[in-house]
N, C-alpha and C. Protein backbone atom coordinates (compact mmCIF):
# COMPACT_ATOMS: atom_id res chain seq x y z
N UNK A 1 0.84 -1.18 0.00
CA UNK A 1 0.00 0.00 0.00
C UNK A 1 0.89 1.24 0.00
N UNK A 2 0.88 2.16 -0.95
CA UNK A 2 2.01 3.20 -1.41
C UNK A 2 0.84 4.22 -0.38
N UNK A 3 1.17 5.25 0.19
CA UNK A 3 0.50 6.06 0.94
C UNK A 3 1.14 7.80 0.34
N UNK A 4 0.31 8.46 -0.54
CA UNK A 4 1.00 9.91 -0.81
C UNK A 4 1.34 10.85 0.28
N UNK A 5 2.58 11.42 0.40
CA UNK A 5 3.44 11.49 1.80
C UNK A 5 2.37 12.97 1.82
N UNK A 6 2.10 13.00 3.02
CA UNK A 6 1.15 13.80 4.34
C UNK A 6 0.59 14.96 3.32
N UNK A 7 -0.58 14.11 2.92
CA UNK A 7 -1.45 14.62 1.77
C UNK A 7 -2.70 14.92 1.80
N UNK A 8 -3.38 15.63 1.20
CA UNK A 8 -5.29 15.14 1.35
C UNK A 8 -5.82 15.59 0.51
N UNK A 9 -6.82 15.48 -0.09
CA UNK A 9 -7.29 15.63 -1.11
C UNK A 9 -8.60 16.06 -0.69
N UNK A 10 -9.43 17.29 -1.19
CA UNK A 10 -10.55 18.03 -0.99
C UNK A 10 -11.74 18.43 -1.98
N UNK A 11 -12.59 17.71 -2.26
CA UNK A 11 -13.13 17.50 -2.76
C UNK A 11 -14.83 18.00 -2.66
N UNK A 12 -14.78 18.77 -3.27
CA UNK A 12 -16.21 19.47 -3.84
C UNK A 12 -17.01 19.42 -4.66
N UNK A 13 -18.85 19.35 -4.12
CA UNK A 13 -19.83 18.99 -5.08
C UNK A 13 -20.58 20.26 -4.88
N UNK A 14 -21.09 20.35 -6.30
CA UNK A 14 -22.07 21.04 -6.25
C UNK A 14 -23.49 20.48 -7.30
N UNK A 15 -24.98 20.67 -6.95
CA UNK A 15 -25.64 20.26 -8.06
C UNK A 15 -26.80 21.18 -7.84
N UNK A 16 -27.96 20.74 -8.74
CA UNK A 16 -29.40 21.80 -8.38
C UNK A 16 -30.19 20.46 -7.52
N UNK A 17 -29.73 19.30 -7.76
CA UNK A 17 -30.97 18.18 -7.39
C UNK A 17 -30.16 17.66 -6.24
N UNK A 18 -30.90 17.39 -5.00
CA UNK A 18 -29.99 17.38 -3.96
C UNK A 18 -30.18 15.66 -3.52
N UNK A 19 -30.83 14.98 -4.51
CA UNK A 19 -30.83 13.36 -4.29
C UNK A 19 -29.66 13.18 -5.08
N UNK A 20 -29.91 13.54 -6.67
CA UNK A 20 -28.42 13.38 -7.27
C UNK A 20 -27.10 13.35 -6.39
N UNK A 21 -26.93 14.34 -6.01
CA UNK A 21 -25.39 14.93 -4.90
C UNK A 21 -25.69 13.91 -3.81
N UNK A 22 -26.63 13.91 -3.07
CA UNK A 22 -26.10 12.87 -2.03
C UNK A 22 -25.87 11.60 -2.76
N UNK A 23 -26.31 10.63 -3.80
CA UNK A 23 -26.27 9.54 -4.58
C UNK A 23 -24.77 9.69 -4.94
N UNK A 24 -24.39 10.52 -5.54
CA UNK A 24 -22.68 10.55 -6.00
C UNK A 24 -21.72 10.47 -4.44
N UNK A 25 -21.93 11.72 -3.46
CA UNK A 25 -21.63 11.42 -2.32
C UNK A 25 -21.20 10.00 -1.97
N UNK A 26 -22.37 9.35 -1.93
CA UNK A 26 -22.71 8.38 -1.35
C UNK A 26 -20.82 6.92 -2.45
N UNK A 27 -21.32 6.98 -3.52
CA UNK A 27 -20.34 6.47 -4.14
C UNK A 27 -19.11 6.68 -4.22
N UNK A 28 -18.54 8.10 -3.82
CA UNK A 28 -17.50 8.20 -3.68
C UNK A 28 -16.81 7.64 -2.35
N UNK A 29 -17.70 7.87 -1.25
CA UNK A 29 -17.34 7.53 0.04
C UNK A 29 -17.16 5.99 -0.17
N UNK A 30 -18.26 5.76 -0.43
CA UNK A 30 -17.69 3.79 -0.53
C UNK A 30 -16.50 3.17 -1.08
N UNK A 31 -16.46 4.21 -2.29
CA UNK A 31 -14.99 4.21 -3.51
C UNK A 31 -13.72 4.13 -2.03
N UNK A 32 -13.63 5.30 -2.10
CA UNK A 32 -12.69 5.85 -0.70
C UNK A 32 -12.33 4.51 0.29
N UNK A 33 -14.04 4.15 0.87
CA UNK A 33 -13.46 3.19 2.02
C UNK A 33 -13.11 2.30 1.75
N UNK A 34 -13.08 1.79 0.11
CA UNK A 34 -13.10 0.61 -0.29
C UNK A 34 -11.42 -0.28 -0.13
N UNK A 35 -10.67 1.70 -0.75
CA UNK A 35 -9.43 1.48 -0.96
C UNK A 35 -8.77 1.81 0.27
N UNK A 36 -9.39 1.76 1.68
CA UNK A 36 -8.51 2.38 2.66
C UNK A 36 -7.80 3.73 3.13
N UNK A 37 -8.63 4.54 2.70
CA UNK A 37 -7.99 5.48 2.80
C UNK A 37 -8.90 6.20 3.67
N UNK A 38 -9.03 7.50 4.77
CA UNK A 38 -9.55 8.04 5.65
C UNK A 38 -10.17 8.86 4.65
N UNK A 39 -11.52 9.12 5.36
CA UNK A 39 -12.38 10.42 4.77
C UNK A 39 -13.19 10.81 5.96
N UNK A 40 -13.11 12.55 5.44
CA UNK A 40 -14.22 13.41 6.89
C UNK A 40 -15.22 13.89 5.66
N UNK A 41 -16.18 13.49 6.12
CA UNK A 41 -17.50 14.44 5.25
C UNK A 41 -18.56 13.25 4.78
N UNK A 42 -19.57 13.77 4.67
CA UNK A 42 -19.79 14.88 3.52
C UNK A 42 -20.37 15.71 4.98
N UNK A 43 -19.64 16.43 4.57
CA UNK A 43 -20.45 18.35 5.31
C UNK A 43 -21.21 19.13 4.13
N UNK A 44 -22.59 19.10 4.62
CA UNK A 44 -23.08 20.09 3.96
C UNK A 44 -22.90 21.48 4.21
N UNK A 45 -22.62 22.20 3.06
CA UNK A 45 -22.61 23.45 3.01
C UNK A 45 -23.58 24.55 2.85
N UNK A 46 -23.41 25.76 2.83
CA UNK A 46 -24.78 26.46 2.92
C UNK A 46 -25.35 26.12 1.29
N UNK A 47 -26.81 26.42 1.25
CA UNK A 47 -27.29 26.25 -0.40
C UNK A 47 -27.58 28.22 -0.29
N UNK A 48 -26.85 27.86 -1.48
CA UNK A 48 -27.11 29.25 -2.38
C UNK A 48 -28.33 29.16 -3.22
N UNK A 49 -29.73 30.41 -3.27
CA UNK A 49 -30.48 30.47 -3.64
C UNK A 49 -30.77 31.57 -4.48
N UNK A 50 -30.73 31.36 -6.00
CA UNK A 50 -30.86 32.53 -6.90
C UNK A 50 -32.24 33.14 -6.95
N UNK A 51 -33.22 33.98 -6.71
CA UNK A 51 -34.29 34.21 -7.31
C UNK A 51 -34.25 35.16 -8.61
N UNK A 52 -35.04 34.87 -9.60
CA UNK A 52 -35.55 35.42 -10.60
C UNK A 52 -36.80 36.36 -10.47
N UNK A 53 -37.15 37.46 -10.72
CA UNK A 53 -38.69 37.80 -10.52
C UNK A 53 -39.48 38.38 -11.87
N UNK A 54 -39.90 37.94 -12.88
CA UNK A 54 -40.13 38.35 -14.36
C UNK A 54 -41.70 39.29 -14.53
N UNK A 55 -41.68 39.61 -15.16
CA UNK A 55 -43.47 40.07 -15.87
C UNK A 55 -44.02 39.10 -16.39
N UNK A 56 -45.28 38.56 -16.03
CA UNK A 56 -45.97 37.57 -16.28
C UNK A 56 -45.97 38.33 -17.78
N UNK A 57 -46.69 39.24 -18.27
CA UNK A 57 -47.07 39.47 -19.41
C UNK A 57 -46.67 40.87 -20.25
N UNK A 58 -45.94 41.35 -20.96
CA UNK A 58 -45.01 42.39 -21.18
C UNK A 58 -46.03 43.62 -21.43
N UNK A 59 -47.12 43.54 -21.91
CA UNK A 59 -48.08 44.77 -22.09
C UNK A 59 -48.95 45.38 -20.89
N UNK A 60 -50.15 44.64 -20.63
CA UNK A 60 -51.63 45.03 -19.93
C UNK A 60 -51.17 44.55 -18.44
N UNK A 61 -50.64 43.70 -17.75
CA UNK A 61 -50.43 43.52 -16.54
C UNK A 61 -49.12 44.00 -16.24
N UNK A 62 -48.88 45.62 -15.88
CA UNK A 62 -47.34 45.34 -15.56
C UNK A 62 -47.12 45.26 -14.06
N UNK A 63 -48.33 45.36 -13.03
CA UNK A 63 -48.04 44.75 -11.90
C UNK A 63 -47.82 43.09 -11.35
N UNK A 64 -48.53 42.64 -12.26
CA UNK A 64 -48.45 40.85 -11.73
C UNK A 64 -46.91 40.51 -12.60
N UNK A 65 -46.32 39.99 -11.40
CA UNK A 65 -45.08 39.34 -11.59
C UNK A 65 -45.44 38.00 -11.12
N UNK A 66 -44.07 37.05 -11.50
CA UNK A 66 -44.13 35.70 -11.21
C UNK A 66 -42.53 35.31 -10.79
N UNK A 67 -42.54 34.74 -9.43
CA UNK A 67 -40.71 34.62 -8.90
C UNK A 67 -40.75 33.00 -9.32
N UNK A 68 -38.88 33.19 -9.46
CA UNK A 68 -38.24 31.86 -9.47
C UNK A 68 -37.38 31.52 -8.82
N UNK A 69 -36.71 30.49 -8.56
CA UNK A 69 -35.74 30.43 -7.67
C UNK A 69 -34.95 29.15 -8.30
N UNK A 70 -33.68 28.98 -8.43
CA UNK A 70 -32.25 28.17 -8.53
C UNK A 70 -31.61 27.56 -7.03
N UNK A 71 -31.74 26.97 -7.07
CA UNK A 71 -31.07 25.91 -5.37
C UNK A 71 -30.07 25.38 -5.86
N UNK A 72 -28.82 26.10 -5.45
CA UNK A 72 -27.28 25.21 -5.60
C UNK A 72 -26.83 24.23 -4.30
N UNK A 73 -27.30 22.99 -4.16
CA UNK A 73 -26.48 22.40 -3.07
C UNK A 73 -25.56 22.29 -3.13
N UNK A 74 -24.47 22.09 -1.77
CA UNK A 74 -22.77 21.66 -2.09
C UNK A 74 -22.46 21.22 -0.97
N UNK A 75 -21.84 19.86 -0.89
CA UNK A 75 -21.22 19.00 -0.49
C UNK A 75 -19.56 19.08 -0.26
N UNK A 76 -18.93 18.78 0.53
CA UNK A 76 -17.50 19.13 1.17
C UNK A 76 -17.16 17.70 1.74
N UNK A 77 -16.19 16.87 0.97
CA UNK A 77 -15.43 15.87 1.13
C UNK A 77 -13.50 16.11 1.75
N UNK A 78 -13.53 15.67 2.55
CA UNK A 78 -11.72 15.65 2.47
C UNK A 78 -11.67 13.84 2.76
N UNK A 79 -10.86 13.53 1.91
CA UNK A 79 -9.62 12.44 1.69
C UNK A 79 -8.43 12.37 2.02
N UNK A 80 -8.24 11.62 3.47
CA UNK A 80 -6.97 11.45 4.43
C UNK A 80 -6.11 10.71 3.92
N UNK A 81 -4.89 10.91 3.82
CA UNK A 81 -4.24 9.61 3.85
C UNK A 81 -4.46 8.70 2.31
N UNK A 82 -4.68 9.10 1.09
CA UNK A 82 -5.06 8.86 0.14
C UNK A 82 -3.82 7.92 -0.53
N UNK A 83 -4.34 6.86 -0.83
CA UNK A 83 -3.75 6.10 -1.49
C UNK A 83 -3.42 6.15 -3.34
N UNK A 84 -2.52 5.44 -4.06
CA UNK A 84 -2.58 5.13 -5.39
C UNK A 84 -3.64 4.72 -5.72
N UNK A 85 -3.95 3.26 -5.09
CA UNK A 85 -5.27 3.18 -5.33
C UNK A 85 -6.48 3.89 -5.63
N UNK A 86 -6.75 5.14 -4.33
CA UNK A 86 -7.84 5.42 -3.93
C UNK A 86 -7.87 6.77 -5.12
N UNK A 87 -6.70 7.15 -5.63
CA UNK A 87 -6.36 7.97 -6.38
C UNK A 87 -7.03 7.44 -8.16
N UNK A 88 -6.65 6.44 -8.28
CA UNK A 88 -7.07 5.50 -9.61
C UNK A 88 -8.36 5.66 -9.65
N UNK A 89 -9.08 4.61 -8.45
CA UNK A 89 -10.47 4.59 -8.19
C UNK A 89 -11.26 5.88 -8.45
N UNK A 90 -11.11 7.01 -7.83
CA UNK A 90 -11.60 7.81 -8.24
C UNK A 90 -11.73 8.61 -9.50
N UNK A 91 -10.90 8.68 -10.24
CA UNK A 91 -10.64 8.62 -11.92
C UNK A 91 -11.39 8.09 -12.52
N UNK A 92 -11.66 6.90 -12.05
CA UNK A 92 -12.57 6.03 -13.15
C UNK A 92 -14.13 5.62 -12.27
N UNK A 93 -14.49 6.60 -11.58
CA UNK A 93 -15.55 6.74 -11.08
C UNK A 93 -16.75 7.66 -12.00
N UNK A 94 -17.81 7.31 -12.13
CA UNK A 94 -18.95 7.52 -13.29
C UNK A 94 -19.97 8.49 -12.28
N UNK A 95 -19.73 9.29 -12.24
CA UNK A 95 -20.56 10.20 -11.21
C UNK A 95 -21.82 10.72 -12.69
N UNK A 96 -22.92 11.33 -11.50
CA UNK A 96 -24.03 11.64 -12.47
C UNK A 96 -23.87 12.60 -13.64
N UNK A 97 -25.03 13.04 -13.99
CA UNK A 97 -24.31 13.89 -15.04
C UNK A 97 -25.16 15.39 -14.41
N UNK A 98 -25.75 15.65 -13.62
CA UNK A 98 -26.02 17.32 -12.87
C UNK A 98 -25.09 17.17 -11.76
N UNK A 99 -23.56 16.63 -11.59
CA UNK A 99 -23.05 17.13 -10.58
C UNK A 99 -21.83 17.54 -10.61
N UNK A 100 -21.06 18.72 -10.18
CA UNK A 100 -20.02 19.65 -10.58
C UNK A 100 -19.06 18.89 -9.59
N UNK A 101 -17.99 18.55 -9.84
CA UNK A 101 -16.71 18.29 -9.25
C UNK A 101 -15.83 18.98 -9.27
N UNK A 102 -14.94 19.17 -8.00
CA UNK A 102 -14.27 20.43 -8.06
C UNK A 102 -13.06 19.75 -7.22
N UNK A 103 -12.00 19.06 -7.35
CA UNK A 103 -10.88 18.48 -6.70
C UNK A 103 -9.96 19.25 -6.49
N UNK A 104 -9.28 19.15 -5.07
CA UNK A 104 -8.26 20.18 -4.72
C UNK A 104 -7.04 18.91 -4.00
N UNK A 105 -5.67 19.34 -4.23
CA UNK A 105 -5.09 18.12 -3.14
C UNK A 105 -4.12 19.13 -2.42
């Protein structure tokens, strides 16, 4: 077991669907424990919330509006002690396709 000398790897999700993100979560952590290597998280982070507020109708109603809103969840992984292995494994890991990865080591 090759161990990358006093290392960690930090790892960030972000998505709009917050079953998606925990589902990837969820696979990476298993990935991780699979190969032995320490992990702290998932810590959720705050969700950022965009609102939109438009004109229902551009002429005769210009008081009735209609709001929207964007929900960014994000997820906060660190990877202790990370192995070759655990390094590989994650490479060839098939995460969804609404979720942003953001790797730091």
């Amino acid at each position: 077991m090759v161990v990358v000398a006093n290392q960690k790897i930090r790892i960030r999700l972000k998505a709009y669907d917050y079953r998606v993100l925990d589902q990837s979560v969820v696979e990476i952590v298993e990935t991780v424990k699979r190969t032995g290597a320490k992990i702290l998280g998932p810590v959720p982070l705050p969700t950022k919330i965009n609102k939109f507020t438009v004109l229902r109708s551009p002429h005769v109603d210009k008081k009735s509006r209609e709001q929207f809103e964007i929900r960014t969840h994000k997820r906060l992984l660190d990877i202790l002690e990370p192995t070759q292995q655990t390094l590989d494994a994650l490479m060839k890991l098939d995460l969804s396709a609404g979720v942003d990865v953001e790797i730091k080591t």
